[in-house]
C-alpha atoms as a PDB file:
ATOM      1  CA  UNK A   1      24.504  -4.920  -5.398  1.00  0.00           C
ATOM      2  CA  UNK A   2      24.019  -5.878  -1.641  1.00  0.00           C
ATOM      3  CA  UNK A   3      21.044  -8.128  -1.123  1.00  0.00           C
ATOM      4  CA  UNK A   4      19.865  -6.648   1.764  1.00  0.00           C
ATOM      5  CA  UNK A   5      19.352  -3.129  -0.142  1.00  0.00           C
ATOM      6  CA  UNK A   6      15.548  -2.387   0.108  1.00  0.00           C
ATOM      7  CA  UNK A   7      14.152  -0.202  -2.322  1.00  0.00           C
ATOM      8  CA  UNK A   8      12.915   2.557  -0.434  1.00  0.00           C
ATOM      9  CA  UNK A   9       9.258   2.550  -2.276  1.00  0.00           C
ATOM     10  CA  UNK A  10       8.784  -0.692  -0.246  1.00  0.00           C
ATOM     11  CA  UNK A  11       9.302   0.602   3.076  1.00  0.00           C
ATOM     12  CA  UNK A  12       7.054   3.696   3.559  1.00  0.00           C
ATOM     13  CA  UNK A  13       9.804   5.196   6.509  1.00  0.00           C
ATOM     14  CA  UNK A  14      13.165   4.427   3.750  1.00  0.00           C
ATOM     15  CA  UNK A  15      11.044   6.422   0.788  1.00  0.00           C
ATOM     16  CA  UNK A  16      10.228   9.146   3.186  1.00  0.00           C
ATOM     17  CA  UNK A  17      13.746   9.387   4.337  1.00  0.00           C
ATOM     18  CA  UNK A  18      15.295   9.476   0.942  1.00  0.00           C
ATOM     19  CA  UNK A  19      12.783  12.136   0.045  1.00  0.00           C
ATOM     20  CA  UNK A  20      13.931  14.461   2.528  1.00  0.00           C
ATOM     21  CA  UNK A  21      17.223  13.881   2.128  1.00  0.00           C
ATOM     22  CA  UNK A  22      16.742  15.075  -1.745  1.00  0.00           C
ATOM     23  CA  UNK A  23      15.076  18.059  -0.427  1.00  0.00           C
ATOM     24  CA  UNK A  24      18.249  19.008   1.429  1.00  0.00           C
ATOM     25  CA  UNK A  25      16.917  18.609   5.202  1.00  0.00           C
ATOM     26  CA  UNK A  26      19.293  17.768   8.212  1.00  0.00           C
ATOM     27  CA  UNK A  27      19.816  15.097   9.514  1.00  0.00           C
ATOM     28  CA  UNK A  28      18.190  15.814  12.731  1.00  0.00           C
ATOM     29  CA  UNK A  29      15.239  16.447  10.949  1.00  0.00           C
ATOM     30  CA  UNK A  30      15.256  13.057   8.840  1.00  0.00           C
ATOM     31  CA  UNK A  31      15.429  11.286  12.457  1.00  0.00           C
ATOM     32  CA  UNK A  32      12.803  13.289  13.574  1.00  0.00           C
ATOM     33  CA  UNK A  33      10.347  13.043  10.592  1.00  0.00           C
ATOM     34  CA  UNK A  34      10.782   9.028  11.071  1.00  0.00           C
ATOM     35  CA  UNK A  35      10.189   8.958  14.398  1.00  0.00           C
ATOM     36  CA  UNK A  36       6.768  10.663  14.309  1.00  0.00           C
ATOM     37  CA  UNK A  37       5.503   8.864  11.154  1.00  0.00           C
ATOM     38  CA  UNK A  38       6.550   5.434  12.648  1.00  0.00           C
ATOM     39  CA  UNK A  39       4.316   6.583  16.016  1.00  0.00           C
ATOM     40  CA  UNK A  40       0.956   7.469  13.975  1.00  0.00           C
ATOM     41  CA  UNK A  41       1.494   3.819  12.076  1.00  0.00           C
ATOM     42  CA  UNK A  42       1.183   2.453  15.167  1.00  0.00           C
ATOM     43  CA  UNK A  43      -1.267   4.215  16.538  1.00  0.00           C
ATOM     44  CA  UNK A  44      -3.652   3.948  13.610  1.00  0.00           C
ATOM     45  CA  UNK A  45      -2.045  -0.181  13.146  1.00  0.00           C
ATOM     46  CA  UNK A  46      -2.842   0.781   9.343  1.00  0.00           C
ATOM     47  CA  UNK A  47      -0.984   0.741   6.240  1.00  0.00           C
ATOM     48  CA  UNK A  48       0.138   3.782   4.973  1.00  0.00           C
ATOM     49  CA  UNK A  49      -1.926   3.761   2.058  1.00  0.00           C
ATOM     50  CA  UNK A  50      -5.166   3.572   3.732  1.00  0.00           C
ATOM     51  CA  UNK A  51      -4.731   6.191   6.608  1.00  0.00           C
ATOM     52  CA  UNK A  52      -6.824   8.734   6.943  1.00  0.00           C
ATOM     53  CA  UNK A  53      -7.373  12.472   7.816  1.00  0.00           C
ATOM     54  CA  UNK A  54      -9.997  11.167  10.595  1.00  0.00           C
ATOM     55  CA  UNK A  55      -6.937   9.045  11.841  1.00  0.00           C
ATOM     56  CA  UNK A  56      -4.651  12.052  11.758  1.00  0.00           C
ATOM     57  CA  UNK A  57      -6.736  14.442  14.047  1.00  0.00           C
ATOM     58  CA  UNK A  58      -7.137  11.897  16.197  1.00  0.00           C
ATOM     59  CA  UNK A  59      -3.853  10.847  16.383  1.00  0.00           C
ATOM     60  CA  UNK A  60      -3.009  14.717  17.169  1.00  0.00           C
ATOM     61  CA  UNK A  61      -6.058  15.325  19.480  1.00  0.00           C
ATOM     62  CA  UNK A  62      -4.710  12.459  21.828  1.00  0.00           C
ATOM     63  CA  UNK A  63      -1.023  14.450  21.880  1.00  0.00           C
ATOM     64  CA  UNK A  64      -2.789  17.725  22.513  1.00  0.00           C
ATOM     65  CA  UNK A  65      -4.609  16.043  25.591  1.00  0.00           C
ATOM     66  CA  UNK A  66      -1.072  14.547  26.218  1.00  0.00           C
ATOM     67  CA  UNK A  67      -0.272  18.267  26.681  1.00  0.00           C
ATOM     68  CA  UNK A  68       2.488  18.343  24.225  1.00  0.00           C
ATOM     69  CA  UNK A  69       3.693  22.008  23.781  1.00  0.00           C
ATOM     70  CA  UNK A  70       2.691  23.670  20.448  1.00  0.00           C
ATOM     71  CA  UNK A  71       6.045  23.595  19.077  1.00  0.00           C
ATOM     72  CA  UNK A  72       6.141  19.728  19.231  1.00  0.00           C
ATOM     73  CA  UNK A  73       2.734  19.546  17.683  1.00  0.00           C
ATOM     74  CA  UNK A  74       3.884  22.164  14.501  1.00  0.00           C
ATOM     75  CA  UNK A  75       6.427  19.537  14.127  1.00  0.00           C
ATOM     76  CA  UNK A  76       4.497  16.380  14.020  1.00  0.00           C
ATOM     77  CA  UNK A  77       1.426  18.482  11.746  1.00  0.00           C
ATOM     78  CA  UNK A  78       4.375  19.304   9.195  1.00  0.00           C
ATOM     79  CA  UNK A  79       5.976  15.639   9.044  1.00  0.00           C
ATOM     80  CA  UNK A  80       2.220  14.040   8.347  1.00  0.00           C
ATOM     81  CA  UNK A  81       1.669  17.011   6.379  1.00  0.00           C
ATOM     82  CA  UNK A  82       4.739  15.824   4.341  1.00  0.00           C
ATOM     83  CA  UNK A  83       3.962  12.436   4.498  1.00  0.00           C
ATOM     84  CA  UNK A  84       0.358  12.038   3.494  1.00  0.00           C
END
């Protein structure tokens, strides 16, 4: 086996990406999905593990003053949704 393999429950973004890709979702959508769960991380600087619904809203208060349309925000409430 290649030594640089990392099992994916040891990177939170490689779990979530084989996840969706066992649910059957594009690829577009995998990228997607990633993208937006690697920008909360570092927004909230936290570990997975110990982020919180407090950290979420606030996280998707400060795109909503952003003025990100409603479609983008559907999108990013249905990846954390996913995700945590």
């Amino acid at each position: 086996m290649n030594g640089n393999y990392q099992y994916p429950s040891k990177n939170p973004i490689l779990q979530l990406k084989q996840k969706m890709k066992l649910r059957g979702f594009s690829q577009k959508i995998i990228r997607s999905y990633s993208y937006y769960i690697t920008k909360i991380l570092k927004f909230t600087n936290k570990n997975p593990k110990t982020v919180n619904t407090e950290n979420i809203r606030n996280y998707l208060e400060k795109l909503a003053n952003e003025k990100k349309s409603a479609s983008t925000l559907n999108i990013i409430y249905s990846t954390l949704k996913l995700y945590f």
